[in-house]
Every structure is written in structure tokens, then in C-alpha cells.
N, C-alpha and C. Protein backbone atom coordinates (compact mmCIF):
# COMPACT_ATOMS: atom_id res chain seq x y z
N UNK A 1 119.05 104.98 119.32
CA UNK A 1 118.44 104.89 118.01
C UNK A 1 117.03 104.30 118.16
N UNK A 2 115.91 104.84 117.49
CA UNK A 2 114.84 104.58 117.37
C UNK A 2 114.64 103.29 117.05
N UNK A 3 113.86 102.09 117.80
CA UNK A 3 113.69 100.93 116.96
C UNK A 3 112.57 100.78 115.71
N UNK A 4 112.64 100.36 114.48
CA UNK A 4 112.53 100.23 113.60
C UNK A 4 111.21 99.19 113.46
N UNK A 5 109.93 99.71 113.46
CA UNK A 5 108.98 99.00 112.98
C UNK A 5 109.03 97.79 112.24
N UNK A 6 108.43 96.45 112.19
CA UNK A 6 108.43 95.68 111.19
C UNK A 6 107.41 95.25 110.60
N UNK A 7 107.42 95.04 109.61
CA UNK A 7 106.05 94.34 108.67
C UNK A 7 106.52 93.07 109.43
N UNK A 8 105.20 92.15 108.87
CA UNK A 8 104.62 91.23 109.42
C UNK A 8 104.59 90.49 108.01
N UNK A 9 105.43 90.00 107.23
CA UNK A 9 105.28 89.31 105.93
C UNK A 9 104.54 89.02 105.30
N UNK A 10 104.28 87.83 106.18
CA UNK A 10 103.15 86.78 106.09
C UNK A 10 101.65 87.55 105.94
N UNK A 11 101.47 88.49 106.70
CA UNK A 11 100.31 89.08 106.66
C UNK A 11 99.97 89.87 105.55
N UNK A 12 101.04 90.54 104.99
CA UNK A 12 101.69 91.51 103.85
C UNK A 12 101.23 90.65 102.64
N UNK A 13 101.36 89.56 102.61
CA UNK A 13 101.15 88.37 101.62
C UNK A 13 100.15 88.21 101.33
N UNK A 14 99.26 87.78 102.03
CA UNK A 14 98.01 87.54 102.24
C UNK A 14 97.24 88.50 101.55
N UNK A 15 97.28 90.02 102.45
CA UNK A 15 96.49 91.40 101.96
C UNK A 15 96.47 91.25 100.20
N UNK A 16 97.98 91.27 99.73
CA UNK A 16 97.85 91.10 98.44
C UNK A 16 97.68 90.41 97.51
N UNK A 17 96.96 89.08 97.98
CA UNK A 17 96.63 87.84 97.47
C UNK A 17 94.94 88.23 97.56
N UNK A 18 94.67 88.89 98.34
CA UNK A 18 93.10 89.29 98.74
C UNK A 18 92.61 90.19 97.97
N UNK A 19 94.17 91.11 97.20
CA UNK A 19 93.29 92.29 96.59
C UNK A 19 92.30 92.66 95.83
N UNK A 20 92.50 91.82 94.45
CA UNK A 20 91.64 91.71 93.54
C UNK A 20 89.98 91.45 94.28
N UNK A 21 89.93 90.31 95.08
CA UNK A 21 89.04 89.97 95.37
C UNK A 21 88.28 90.90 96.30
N UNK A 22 88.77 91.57 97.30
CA UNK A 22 88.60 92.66 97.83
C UNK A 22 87.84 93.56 96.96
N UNK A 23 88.42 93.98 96.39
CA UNK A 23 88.66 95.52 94.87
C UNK A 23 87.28 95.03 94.22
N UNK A 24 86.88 93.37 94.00
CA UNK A 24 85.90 94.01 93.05
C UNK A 24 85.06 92.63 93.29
N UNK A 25 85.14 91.79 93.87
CA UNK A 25 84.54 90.46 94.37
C UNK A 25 84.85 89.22 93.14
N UNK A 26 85.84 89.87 92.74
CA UNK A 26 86.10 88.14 91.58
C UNK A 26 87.44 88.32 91.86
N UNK A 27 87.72 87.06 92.06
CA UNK A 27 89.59 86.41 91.98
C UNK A 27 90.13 86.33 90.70
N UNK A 28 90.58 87.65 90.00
CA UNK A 28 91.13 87.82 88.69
C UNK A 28 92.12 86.89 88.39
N UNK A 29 92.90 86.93 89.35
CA UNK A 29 94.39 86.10 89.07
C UNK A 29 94.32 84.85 89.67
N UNK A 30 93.74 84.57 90.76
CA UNK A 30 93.30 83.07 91.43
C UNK A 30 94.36 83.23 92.37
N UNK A 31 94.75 84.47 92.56
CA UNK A 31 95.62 84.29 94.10
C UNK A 31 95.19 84.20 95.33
N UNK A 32 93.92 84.30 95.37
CA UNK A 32 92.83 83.98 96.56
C UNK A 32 92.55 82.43 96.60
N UNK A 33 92.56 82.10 95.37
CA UNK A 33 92.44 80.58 95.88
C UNK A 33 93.41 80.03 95.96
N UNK A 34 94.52 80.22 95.58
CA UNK A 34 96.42 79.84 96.22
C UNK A 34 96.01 80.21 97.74
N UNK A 35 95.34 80.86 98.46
CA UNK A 35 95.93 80.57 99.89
C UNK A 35 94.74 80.08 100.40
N UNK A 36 93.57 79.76 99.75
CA UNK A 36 92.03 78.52 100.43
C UNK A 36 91.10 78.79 100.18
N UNK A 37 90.61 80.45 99.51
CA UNK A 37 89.34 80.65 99.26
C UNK A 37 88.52 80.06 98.23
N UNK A 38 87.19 79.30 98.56
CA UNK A 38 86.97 78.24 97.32
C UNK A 38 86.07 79.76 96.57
N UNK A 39 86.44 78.97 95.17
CA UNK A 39 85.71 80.05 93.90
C UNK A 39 85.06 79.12 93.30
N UNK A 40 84.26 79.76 92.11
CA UNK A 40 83.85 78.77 91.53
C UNK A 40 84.31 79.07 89.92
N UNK A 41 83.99 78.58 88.81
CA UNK A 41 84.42 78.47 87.65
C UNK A 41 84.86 79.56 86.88
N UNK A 42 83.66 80.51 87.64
CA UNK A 42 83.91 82.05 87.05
C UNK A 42 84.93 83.04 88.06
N UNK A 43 85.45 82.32 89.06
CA UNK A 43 86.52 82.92 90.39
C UNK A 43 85.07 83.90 90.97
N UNK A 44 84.51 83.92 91.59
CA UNK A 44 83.68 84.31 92.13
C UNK A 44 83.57 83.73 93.52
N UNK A 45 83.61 84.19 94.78
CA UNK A 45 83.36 83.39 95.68
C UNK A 45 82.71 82.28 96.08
N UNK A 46 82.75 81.16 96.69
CA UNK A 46 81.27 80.18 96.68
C UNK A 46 80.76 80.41 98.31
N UNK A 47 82.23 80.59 99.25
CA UNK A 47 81.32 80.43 100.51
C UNK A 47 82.03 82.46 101.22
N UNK A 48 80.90 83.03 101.22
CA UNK A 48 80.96 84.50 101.79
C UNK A 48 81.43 84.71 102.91
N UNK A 49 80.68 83.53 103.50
CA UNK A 49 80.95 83.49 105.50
C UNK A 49 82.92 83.58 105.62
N UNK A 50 83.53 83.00 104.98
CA UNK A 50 85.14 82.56 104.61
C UNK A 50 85.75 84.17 104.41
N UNK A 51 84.63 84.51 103.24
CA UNK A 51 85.78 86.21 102.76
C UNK A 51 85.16 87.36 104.43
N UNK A 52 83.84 87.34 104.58
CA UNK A 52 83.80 88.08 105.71
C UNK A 52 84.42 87.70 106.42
N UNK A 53 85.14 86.72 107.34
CA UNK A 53 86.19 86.14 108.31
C UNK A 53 87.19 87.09 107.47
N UNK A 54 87.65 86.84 106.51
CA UNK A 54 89.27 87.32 105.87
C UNK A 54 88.84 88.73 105.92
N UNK A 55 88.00 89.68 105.54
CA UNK A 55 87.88 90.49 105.52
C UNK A 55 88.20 91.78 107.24
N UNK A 56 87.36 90.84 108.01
CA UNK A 56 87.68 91.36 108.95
C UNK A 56 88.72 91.15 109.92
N UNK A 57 89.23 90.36 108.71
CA UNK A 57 90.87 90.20 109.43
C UNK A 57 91.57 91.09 109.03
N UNK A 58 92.04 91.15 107.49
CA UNK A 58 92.63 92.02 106.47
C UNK A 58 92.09 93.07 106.13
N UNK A 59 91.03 93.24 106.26
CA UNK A 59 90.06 94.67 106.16
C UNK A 59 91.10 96.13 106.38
N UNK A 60 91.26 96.21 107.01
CA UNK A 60 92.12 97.14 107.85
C UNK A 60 93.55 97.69 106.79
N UNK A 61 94.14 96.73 106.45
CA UNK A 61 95.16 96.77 105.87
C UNK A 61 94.97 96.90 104.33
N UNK A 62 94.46 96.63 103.55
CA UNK A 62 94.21 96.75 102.31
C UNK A 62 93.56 97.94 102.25
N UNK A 63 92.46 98.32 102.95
CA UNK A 63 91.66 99.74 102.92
C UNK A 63 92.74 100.88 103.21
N UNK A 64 93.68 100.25 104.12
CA UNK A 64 95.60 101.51 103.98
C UNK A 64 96.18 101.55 102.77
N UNK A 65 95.90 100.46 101.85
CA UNK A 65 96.91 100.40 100.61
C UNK A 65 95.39 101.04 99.73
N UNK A 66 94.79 100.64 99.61
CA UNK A 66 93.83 101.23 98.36
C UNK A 66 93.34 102.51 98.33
N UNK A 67 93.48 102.52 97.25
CA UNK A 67 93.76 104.26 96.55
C UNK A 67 92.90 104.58 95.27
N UNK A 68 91.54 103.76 94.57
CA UNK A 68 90.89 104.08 94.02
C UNK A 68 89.72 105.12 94.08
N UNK A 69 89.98 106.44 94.08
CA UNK A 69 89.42 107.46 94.23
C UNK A 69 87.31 107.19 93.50
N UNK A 70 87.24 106.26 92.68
CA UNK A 70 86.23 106.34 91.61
C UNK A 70 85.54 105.03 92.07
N UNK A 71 86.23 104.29 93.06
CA UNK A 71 85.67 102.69 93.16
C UNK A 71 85.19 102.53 94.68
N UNK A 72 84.77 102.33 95.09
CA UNK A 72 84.43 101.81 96.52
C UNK A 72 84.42 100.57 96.47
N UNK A 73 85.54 99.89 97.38
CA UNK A 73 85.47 98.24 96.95
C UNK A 73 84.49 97.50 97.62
N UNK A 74 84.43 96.16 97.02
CA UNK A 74 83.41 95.62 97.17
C UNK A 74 83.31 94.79 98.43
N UNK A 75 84.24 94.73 98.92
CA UNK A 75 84.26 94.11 100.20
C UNK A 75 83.55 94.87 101.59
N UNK A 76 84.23 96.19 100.76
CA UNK A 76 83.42 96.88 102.24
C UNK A 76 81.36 97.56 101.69
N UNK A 77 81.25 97.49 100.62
CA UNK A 77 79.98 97.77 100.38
C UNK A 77 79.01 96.22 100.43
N UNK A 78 79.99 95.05 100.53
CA UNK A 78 79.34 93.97 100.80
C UNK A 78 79.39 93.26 102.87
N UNK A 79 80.29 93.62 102.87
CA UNK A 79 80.49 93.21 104.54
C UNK A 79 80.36 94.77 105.55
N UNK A 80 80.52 95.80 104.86
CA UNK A 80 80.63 96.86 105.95
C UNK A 80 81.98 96.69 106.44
N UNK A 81 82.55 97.91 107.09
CA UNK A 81 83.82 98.21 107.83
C UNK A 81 84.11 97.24 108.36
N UNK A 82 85.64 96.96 108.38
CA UNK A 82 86.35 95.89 108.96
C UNK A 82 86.65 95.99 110.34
């Protein structure tokens, strides 16, 4: 029997804690700052150097899940390919 791929949870977690912020550069829900990214009043990033690190960590994986035909997210028109 074929062995059976596994997600990676933790990482799985993350991607979707990143999305919003990813998708459009504001932390709608503040699930980016539940796992450290500082925002500021308006959820907007404060330090960039932090989301480019996350980005080119998670880059990869969120650009597999996103499916907005009309949007080009902002992560990659702000950092370039992950």
C-alpha cells in the first residue's frame, strides 16, 4: 500500500492565519497578530522585514490555496515570488 502523504499542521495553521494579510496587506481578523506579527491600530503591518521573512516561508503554500482570479495578492506584488 502506498504511503500516505501528511500535512504538516502546524504549518497548515499558520498559512491560514497569514491569509488575509497575504490577500490584501491588512490583518482583517487579527489572526496574524495571534501568532506575532506586530500591526498597528488600523491592522496594517508595522515591521515589513517580519511579513517578507513569513512570506518567503509561506509564500509557496498559500499561492497553492489562492484562487482569486481578479486579485493579485499583495504579498507577492509587494515582496515578489516566494
Amino acid at each position: 500500500m502506498p504511503v500516505r502523504k501528511k500535512t504538516n499542521r502546524r504549518r497548515a495553521d499558520i498559512v491560514m492565519a497569514l491569509t488575509d494579510l497575504f490577500a490584501t496587506g491588512v490583518d482583517w481578523d487579527q489572526e496574524a497578530r495571534a501568532i506575532g506579527v506586530a500591526t498597528c491600530a488600523y491592522d496594517f503591518p508595522t515591521d515589513l522585514d517580519h511579513v517578507r521573512v513569513l512570506w518567503r516561508q509561506h509564500g509557496e503554500a498559500f499561492l497553492a490555496g489562492y484562487s482569486d482570479p481578479y486579485q493579485q495578492p499583495w504579498a507577492l506584488t509587494e515582496f515578489g515570488a516566494p
